[in-house]
N, C-alpha and C. Protein backbone atom coordinates (compact mmCIF):
# COMPACT_ATOMS: atom_id res chain seq x y z
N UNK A 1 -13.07 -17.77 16.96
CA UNK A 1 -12.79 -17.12 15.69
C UNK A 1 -11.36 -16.58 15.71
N UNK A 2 -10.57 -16.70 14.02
CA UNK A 2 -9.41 -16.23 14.46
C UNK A 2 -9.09 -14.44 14.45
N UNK A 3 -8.41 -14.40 15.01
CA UNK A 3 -8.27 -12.66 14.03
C UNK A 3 -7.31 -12.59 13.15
N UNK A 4 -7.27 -11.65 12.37
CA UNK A 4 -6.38 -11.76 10.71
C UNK A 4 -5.21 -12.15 10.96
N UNK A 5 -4.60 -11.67 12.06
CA UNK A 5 -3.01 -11.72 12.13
C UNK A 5 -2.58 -13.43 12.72
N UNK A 6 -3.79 -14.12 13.33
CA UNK A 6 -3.80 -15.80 13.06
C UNK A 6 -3.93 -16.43 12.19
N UNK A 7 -4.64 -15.98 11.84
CA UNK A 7 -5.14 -16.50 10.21
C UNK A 7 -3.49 -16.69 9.49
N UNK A 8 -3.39 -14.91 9.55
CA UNK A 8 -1.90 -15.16 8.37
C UNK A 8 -0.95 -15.76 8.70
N UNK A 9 -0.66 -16.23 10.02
CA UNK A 9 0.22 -16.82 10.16
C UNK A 9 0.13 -17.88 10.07
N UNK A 10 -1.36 -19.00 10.27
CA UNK A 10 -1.38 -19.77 9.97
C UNK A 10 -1.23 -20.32 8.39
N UNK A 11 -1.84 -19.74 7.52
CA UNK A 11 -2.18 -19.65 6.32
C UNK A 11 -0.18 -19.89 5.51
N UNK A 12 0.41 -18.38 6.59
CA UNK A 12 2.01 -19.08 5.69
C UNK A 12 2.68 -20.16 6.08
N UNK A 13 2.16 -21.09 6.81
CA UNK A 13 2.65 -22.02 7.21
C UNK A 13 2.92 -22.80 5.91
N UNK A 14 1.84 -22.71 4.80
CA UNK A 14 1.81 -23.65 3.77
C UNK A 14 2.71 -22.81 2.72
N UNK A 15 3.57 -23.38 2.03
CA UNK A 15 4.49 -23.07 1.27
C UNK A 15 4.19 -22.31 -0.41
N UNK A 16 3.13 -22.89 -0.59
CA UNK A 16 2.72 -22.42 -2.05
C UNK A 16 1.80 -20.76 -1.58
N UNK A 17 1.73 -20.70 -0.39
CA UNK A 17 0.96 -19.49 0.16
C UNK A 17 1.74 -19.03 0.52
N UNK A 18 2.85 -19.00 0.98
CA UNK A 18 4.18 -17.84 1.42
C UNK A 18 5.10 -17.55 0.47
N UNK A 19 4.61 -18.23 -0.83
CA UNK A 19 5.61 -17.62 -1.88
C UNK A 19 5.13 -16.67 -2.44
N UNK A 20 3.49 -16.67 -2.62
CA UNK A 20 2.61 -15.82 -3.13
C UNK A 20 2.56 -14.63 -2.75
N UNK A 21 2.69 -14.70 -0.96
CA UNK A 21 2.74 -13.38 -0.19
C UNK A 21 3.84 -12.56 -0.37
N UNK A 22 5.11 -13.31 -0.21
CA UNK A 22 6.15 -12.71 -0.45
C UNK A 22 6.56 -12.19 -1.90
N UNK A 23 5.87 -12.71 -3.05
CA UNK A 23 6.05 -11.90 -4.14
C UNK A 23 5.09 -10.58 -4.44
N UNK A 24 4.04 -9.91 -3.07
CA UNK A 24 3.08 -9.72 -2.82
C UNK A 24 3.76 -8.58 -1.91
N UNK A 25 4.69 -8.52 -1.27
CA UNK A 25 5.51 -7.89 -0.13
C UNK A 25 5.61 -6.65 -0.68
N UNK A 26 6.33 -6.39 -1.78
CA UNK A 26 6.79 -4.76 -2.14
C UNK A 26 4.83 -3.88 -2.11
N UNK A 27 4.14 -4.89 -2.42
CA UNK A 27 2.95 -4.08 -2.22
C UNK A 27 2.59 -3.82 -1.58
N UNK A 28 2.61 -4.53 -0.50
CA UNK A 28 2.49 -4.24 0.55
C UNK A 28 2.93 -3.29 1.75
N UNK A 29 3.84 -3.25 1.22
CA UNK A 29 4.99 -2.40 2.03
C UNK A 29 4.60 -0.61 1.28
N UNK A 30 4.25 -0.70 -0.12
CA UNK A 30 3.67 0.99 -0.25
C UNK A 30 2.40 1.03 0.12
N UNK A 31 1.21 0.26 0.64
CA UNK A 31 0.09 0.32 1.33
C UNK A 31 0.42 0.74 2.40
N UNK A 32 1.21 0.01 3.17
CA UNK A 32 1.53 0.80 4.43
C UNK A 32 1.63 1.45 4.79
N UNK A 33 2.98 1.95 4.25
CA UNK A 33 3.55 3.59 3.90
C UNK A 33 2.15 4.31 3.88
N UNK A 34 1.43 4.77 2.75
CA UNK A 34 0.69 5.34 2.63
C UNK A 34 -0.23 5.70 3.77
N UNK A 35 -0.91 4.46 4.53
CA UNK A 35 -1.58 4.39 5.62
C UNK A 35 -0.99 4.99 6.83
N UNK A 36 0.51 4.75 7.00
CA UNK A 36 1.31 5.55 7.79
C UNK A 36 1.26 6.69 7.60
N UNK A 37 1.51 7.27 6.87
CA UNK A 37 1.28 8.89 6.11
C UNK A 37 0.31 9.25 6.63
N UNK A 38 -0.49 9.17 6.01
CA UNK A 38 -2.01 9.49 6.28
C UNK A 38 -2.43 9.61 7.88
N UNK A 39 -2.44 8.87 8.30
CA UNK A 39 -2.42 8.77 9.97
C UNK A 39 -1.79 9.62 10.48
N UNK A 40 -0.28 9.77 10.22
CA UNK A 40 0.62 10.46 11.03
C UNK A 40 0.22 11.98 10.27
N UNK A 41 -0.65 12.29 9.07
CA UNK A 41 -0.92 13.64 9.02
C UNK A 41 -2.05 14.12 9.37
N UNK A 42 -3.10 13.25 10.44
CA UNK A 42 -4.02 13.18 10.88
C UNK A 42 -5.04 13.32 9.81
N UNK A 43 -5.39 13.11 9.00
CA UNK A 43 -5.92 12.74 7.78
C UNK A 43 -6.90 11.98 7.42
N UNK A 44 -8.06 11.88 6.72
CA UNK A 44 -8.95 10.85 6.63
C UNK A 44 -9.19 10.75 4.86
N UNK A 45 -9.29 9.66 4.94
CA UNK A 45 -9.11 9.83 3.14
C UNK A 45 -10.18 10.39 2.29
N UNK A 46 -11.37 10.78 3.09
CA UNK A 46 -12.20 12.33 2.04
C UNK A 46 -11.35 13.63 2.44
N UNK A 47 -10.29 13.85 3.60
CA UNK A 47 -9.52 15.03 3.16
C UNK A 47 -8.32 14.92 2.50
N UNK A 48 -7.76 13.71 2.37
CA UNK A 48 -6.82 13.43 1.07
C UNK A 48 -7.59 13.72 -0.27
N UNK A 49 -8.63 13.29 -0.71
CA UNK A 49 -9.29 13.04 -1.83
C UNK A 49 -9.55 14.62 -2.19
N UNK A 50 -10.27 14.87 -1.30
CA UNK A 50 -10.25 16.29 -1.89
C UNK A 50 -9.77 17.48 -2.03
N UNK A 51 -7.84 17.41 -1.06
CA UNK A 51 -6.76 18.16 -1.70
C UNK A 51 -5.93 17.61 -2.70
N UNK A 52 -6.44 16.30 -3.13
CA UNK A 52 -6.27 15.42 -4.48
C UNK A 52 -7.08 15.67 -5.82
N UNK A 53 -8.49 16.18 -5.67
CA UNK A 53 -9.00 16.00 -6.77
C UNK A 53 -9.78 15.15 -6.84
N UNK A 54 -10.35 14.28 -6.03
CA UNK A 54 -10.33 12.90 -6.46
C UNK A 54 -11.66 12.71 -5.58
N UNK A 55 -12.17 11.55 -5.20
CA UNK A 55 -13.58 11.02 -4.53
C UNK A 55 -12.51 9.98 -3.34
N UNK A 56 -13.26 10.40 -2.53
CA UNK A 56 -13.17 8.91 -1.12
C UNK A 56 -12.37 7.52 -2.08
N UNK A 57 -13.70 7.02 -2.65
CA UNK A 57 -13.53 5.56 -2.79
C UNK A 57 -12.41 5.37 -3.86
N UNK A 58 -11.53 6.44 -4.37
CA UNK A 58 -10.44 6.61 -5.41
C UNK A 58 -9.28 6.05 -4.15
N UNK A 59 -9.25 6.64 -3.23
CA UNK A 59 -8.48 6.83 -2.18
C UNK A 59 -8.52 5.42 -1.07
N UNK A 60 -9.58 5.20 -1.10
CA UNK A 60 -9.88 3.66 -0.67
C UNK A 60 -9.00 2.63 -0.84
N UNK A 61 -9.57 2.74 -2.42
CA UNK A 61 -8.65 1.85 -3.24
C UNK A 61 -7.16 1.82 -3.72
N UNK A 62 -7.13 3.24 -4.00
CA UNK A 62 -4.99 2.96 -3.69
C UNK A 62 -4.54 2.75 -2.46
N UNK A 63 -5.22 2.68 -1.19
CA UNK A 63 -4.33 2.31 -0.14
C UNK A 63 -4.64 0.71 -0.14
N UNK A 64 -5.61 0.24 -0.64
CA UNK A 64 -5.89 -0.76 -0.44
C UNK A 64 -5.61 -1.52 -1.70
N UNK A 65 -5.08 -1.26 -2.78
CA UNK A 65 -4.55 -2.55 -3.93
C UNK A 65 -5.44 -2.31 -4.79
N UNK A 66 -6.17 -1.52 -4.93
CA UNK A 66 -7.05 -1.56 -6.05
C UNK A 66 -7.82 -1.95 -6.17
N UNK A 67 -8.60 -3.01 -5.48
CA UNK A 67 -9.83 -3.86 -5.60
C UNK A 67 -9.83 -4.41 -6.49
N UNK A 68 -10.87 -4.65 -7.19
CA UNK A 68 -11.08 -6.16 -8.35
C UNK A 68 -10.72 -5.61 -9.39
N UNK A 69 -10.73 -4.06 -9.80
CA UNK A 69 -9.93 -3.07 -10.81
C UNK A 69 -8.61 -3.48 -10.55
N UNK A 70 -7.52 -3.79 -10.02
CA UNK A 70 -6.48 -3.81 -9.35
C UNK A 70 -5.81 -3.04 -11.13
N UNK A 71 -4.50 -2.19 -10.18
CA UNK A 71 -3.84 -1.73 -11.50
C UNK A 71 -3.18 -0.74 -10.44
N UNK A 72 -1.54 -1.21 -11.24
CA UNK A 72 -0.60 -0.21 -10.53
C UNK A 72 -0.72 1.03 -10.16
N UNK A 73 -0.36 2.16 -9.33
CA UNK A 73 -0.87 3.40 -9.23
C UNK A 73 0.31 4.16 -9.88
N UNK A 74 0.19 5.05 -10.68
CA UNK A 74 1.29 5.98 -11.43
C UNK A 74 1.98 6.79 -10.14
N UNK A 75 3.31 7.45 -10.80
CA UNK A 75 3.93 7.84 -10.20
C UNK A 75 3.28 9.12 -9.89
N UNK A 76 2.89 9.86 -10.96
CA UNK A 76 1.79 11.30 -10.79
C UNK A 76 1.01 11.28 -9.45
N UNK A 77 0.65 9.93 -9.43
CA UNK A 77 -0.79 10.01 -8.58
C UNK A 77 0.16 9.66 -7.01
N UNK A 78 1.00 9.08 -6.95
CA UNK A 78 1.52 8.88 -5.66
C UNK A 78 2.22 10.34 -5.20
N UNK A 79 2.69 10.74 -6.36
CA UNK A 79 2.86 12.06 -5.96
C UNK A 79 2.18 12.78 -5.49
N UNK A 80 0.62 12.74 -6.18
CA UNK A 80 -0.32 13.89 -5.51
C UNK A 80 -0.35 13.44 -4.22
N UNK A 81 -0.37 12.07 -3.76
CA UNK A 81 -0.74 11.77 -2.38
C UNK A 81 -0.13 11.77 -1.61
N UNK A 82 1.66 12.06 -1.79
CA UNK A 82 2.32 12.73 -0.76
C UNK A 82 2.16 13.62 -0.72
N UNK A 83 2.06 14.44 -1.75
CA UNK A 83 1.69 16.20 -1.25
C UNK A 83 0.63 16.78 -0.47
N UNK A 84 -0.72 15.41 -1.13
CA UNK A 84 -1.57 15.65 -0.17
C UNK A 84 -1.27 15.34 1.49
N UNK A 85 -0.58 14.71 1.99
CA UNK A 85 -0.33 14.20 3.08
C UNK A 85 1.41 14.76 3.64
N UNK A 86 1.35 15.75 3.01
CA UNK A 86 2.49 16.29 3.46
C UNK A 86 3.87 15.96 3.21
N UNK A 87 4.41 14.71 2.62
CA UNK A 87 5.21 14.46 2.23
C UNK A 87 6.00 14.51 0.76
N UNK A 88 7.42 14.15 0.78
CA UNK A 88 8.01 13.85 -0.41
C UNK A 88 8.31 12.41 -0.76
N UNK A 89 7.66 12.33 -2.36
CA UNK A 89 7.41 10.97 -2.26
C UNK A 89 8.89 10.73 -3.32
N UNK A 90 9.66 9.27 -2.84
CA UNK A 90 11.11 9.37 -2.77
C UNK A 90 10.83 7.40 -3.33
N UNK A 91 11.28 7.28 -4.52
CA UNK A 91 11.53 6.07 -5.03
C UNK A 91 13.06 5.48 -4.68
N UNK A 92 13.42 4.20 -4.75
CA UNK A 92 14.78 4.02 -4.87
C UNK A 92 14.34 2.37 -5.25
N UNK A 93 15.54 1.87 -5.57
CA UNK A 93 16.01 0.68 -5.95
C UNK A 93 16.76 -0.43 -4.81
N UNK A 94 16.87 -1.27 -4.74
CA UNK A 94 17.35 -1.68 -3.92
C UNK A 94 17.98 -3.03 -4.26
N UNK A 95 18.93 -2.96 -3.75
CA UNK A 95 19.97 -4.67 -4.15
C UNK A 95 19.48 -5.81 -3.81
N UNK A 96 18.96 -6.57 -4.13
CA UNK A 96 19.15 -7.80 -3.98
C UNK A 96 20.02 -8.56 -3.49
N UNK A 97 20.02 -9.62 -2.63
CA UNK A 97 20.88 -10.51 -2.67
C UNK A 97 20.52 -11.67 -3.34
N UNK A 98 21.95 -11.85 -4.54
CA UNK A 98 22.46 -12.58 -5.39
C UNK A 98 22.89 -14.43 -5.22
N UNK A 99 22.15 -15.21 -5.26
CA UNK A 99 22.73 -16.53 -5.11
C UNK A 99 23.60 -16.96 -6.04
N UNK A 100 24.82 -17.68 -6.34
CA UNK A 100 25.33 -18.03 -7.51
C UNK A 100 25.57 -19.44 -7.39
């Protein structure tokens, strides 16, 4: 059996699947974050949830993409969840590189 991290690598081998992922990346990358957070504030997500306001499976699901609901998470709410987790939550933009 493989484990996930074979899988994915096998899986981007194929080209129409590594374009998908990679347009898939910035999401990935604030799941993380979050999961990082959380961890590093020793944290479990019924004690996020409930210096949030919120239920477990609310918390589930924004670290995890939303599930079959899928739907962006507001800025409000990422906010509450750095505060819940101790942090300042800090947007920015970032350049691209430009082909011409």
């Amino acid at each position: 059996m493989l484990t996930l991290e074979e899988f994915r690598e096998i899986a981007l081998f194929n080209p129409e699947v590594k374009a998908e992922y990679e347009k898939l990346k910035p999401e990935f990358m604030l799941f993380d974050e979050l999961l990082k957070a959380r961890k590093a504030a020793g944290l479990t997500q019924a004690e996020i949830a409930e210096r949030m306001g919120t239920k477990t499976p609310a918390i589930a699901r924004l670290e995890s993409g939303g599930g079959s609901n899928k739907h962006s998470p507001s800025i409000a709410t990422l906010r509450k969840y750095a505060e819940a987790v101790g942090c300042d939550l800090e947007i920015k933009l970032a350049s691209r590189a430009v082909s011409r």
